[in-house]
Protein backbone atom coordinates (compact mmCIF):
# COMPACT_ATOMS: atom_id res chain seq x y z
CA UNK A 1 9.85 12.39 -2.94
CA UNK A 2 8.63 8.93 -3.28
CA UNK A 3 5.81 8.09 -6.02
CA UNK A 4 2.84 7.92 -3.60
CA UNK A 5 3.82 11.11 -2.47
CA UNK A 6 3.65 12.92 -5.61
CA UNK A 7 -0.31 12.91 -6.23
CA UNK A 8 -3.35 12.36 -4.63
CA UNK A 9 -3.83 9.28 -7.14
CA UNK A 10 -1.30 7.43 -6.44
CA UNK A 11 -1.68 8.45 -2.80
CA UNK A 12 -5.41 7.35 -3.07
CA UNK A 13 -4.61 3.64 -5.09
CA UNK A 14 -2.19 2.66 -2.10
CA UNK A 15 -4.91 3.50 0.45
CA UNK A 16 -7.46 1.56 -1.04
CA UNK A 17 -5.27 -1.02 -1.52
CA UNK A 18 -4.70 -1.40 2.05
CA UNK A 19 -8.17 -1.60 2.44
CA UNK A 20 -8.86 -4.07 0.24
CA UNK A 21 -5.88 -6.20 1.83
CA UNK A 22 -7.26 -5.69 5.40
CA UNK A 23 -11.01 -6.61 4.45
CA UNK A 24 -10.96 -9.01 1.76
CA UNK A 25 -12.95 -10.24 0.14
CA UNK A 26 -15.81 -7.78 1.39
CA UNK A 27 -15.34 -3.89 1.16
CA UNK A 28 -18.28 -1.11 1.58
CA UNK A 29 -16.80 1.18 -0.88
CA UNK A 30 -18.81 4.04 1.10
CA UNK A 31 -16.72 3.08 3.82
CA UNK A 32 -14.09 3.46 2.17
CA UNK A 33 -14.70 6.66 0.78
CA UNK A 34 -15.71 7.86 4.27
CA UNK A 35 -11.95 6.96 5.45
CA UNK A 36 -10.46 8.52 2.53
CA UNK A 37 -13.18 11.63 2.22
CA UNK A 38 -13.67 10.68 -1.65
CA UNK A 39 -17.02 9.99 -2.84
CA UNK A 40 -18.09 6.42 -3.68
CA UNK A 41 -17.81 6.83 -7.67
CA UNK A 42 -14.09 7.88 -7.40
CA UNK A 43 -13.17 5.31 -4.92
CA UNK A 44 -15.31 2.90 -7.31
CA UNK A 45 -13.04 4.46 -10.40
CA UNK A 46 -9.70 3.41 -8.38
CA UNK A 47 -10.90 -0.20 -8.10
CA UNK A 48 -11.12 -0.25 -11.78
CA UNK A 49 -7.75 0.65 -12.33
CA UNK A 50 -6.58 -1.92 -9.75
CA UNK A 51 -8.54 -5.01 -11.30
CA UNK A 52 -7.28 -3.59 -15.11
CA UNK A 53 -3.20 -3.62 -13.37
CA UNK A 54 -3.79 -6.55 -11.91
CA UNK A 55 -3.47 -5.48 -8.48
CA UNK A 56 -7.03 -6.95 -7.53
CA UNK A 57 -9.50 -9.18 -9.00
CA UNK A 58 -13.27 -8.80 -9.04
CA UNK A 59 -15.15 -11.77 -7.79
CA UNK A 60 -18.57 -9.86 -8.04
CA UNK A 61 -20.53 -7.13 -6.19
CA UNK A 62 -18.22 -5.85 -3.49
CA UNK A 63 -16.09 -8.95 -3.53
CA UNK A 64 -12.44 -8.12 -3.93
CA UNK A 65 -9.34 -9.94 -3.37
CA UNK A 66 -5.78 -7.96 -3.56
CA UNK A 67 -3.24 -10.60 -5.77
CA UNK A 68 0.10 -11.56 -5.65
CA UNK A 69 1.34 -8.45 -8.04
CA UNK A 70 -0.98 -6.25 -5.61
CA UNK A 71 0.89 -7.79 -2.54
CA UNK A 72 4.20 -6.73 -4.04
CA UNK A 73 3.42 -3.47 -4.84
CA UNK A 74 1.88 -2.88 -1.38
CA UNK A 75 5.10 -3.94 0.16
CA UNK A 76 7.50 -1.81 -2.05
CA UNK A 77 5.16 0.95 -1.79
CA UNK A 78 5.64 0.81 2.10
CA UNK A 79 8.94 -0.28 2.47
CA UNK A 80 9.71 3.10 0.29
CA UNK A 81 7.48 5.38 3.09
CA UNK A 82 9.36 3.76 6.01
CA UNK A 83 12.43 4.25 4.05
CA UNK A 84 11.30 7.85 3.38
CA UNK A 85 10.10 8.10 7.15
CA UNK A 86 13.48 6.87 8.43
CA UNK A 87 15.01 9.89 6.38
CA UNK A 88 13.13 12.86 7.43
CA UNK A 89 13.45 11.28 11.58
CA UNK A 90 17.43 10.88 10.85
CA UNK A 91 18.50 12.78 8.47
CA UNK A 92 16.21 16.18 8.55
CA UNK A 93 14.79 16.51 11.94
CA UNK A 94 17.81 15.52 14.05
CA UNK A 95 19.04 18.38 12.59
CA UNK A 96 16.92 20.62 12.95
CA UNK A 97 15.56 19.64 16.34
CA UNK A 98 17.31 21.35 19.14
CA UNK A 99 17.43 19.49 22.87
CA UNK A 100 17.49 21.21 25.97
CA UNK A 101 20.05 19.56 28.07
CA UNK A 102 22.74 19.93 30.66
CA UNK A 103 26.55 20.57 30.71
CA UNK A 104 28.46 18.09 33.33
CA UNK A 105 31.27 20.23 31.84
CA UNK A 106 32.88 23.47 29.86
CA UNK A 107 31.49 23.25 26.55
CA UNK A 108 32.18 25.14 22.70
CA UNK A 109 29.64 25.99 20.47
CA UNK A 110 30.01 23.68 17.38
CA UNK A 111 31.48 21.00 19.59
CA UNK A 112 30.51 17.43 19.46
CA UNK A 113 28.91 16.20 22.42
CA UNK A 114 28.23 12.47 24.25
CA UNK A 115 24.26 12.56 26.02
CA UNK A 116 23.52 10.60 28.81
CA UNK A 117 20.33 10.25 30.20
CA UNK A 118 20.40 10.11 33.94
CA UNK A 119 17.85 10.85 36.94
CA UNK A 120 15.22 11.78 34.41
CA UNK A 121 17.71 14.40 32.92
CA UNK A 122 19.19 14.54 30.14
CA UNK A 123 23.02 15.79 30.47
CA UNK A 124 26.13 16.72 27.76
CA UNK A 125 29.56 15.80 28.43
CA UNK A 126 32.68 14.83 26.60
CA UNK A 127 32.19 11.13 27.99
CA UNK A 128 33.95 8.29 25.38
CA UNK A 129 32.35 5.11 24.51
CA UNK A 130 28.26 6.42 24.63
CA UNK A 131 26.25 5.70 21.72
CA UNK A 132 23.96 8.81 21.71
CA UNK A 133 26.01 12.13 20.41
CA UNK A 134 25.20 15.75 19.55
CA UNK A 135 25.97 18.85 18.59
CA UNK A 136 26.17 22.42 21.19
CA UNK A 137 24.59 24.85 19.55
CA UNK A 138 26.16 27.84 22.07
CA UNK A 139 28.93 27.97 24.51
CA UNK A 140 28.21 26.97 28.18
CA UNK A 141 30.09 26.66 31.64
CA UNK A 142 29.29 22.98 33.77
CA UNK A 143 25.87 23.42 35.06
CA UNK A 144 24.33 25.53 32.83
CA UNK A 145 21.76 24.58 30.55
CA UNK A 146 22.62 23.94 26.71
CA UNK A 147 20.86 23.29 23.43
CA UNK A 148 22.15 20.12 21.60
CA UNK A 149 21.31 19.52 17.83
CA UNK A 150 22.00 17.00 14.91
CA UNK A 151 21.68 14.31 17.00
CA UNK A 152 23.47 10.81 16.41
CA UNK A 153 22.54 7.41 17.69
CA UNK A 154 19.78 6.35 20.94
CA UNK A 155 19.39 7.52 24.15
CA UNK A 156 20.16 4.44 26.36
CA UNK A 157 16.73 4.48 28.68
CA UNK A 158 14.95 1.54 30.94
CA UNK A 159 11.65 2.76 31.74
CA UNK A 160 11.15 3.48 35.52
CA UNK A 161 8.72 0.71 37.34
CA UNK A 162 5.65 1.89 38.89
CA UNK A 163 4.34 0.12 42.30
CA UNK A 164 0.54 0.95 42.87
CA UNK A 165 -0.30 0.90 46.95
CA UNK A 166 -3.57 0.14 47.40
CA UNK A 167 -5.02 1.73 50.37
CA UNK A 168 -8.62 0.90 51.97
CA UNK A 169 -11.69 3.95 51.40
CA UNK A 170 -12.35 5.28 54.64
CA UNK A 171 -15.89 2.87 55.12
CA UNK A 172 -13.00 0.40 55.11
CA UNK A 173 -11.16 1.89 57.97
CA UNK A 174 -8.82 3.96 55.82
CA UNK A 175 -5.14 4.66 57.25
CA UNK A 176 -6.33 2.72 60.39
CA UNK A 177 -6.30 -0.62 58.42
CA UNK A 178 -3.09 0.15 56.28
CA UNK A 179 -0.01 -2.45 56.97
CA UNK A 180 2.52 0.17 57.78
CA UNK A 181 5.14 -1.93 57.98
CA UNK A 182 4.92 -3.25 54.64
CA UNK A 183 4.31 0.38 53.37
CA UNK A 184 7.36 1.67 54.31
CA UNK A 185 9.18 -0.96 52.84
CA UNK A 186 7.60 -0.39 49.61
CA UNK A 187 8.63 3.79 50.21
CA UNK A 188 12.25 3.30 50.88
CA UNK A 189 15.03 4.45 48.91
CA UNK A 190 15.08 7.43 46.54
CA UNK A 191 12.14 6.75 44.41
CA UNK A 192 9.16 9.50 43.70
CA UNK A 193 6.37 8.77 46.09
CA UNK A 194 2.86 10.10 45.04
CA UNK A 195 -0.52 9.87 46.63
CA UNK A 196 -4.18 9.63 45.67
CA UNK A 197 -6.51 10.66 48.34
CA UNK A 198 -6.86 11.87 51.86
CA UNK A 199 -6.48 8.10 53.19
CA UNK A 200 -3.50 7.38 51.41
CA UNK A 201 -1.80 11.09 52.32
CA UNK A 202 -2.09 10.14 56.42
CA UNK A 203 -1.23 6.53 55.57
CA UNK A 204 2.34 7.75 54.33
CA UNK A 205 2.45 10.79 57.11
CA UNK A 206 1.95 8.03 59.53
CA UNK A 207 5.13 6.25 57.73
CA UNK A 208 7.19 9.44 58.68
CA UNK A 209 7.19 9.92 54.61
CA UNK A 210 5.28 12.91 53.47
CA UNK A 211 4.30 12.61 49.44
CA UNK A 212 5.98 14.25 46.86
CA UNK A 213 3.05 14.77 44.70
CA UNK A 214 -0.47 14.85 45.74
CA UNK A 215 -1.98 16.20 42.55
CA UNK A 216 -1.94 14.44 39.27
CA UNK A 217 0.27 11.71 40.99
CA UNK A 218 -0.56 8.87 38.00
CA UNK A 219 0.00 11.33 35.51
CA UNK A 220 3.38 11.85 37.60
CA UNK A 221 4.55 8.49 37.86
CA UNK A 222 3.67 7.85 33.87
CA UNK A 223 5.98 10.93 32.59
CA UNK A 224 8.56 9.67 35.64
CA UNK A 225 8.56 6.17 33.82
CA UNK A 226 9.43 7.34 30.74
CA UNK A 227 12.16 9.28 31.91
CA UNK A 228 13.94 6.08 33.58
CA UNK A 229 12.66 7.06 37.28
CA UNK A 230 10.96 4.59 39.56
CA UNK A 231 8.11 5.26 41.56
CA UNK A 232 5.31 4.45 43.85
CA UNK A 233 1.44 5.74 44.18
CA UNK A 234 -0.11 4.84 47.20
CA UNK A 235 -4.05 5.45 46.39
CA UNK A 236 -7.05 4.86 48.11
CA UNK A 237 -8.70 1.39 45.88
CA UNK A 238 -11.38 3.77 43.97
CA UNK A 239 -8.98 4.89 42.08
CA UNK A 240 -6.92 2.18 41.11
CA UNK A 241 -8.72 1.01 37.91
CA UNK A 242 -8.21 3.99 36.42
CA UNK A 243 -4.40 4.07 37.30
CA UNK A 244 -3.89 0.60 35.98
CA UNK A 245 -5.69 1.47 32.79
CA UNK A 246 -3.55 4.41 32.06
CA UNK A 247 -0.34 2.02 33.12
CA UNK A 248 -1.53 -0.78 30.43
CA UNK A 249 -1.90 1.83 28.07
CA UNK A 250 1.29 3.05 27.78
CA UNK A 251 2.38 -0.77 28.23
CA UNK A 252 4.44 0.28 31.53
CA UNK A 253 6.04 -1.96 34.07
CA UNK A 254 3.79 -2.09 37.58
CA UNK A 255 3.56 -3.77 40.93
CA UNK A 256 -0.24 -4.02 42.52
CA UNK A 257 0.27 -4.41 46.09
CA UNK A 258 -2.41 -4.04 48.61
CA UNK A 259 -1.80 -2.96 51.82
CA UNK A 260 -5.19 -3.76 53.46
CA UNK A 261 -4.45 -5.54 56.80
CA UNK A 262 -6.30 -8.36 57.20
């Protein structure tokens, strides 16, 4: 257990430290305190001990300035919790954390295992030369699902691309105005194709391409993404600020297209 870890002090003096960093020279100790639910006079106490190490000077009332010694401190303090974070992620939970995956072929409990993410699933094999391993936790015939632990390495992954439709409201002519041609380009191939609204559904029945998801289709493409798949959302244009919100968010790749004719 590293030092800052041990007790609420020490815990407490790295905080404030940070603080002090991030807002020099001014700092509302109540603010502070607020952050850190202590009351003013402790976190007032703290910057005492600071200014007597030589971790901060004191340039008057509420005027602090974190010094080179602080800055040095701060950084081993930190690079110890990311070192410490780095253990429990690699060394404790991978082992304790059991994925649900599936067998491409006969596997042995206790056997080491090469992962593969593919399609948006995640599948065990006996594959040489891939940089993500585990380890079954049961037997299991090809097929059948299996629970992988202690895992080894990353999960190769590209995050799926998301191309947003944009469909006139109904006032605007809804599916009436929609380039069709130009929409079923966009629909081709295997990807997941989602809709948002009654003008966008009969814009891609009209296409010969009924949607696979009607309900929660942004929330569908996001999770999709981050599973490697690609997919479109044709919407009707009310909703697309929201979509592109949530896509920015979660710093996603997307395509805007409109499909309004002219």
């Amino acid at each position: 257990m590293i030092d800052i870890l041990k007790s609420k002090r020490e815990s407490s003096r790295f905080q404030i430290l940070v603080e002090i960093a991030a807002h020099q020279p001014n700092m509302r100790q109540k603010e502070v305190a607020d952050r850190l639910e202590l009351t003013p006079q402790a976190i007032s106490e703290y910057i005492k001990e600071l200014v007597s190490d030589g971790l901060v000077t004191a340039d008057g009332r509420m005027q602090y300035r974190i010094t080179k010694e602080g800055v040095e401190w701060l950084l081993e303090s930190a690079a110890d919790l990311k070192q410490y974070a780095r253990m429990v992620t690699e060394d404790i939970i991978s082992h304790v954390s059991v994925w649900s995956t599936l067998a491409e072929t006969d596997l042995h409990k206790g056997e080491r295992v090469s992962l593969q993410m593919r399609s948006g699933l995640l599948y065990a094999n006996k594959k040489e030369g891939i940089d993500a391993t585990g380890v079954a936790i049961s037997d299991a015939f090809a097929s059948e699902d299996v629970g992988v632990s202690d895992l080894k390495g990353l999960i190769s992954l590209d995050a799926g691309k998301i191309v947003l439709c944009k469909v006139p409201r109904i006032q605007a002519g809804g599916s009436r105005k929609v380039n069709m041609q130009l929409l079923k380009e966009r629909i081709s191939g295997k990807m997941m194709v989602g809709a948002l609204g009654i003008e966008a559904i009969v814009a891609l029945r009209k296409s010969g391409r009924e949607p696979d998801i009607i309900f929660g289709a942004g929330e569908a493409s996001v999770e999709a993404a981050y599973h490697g798949i690609d997919s479109v959302i044709v919407s009707v244009d009310e909703q697309i600020p929201r979509i592109l919100k949530r896509l920015e968010s979660e710093e996603l790749k997307y395509e805007l297209i409109d499909l309004t004719l002219s």
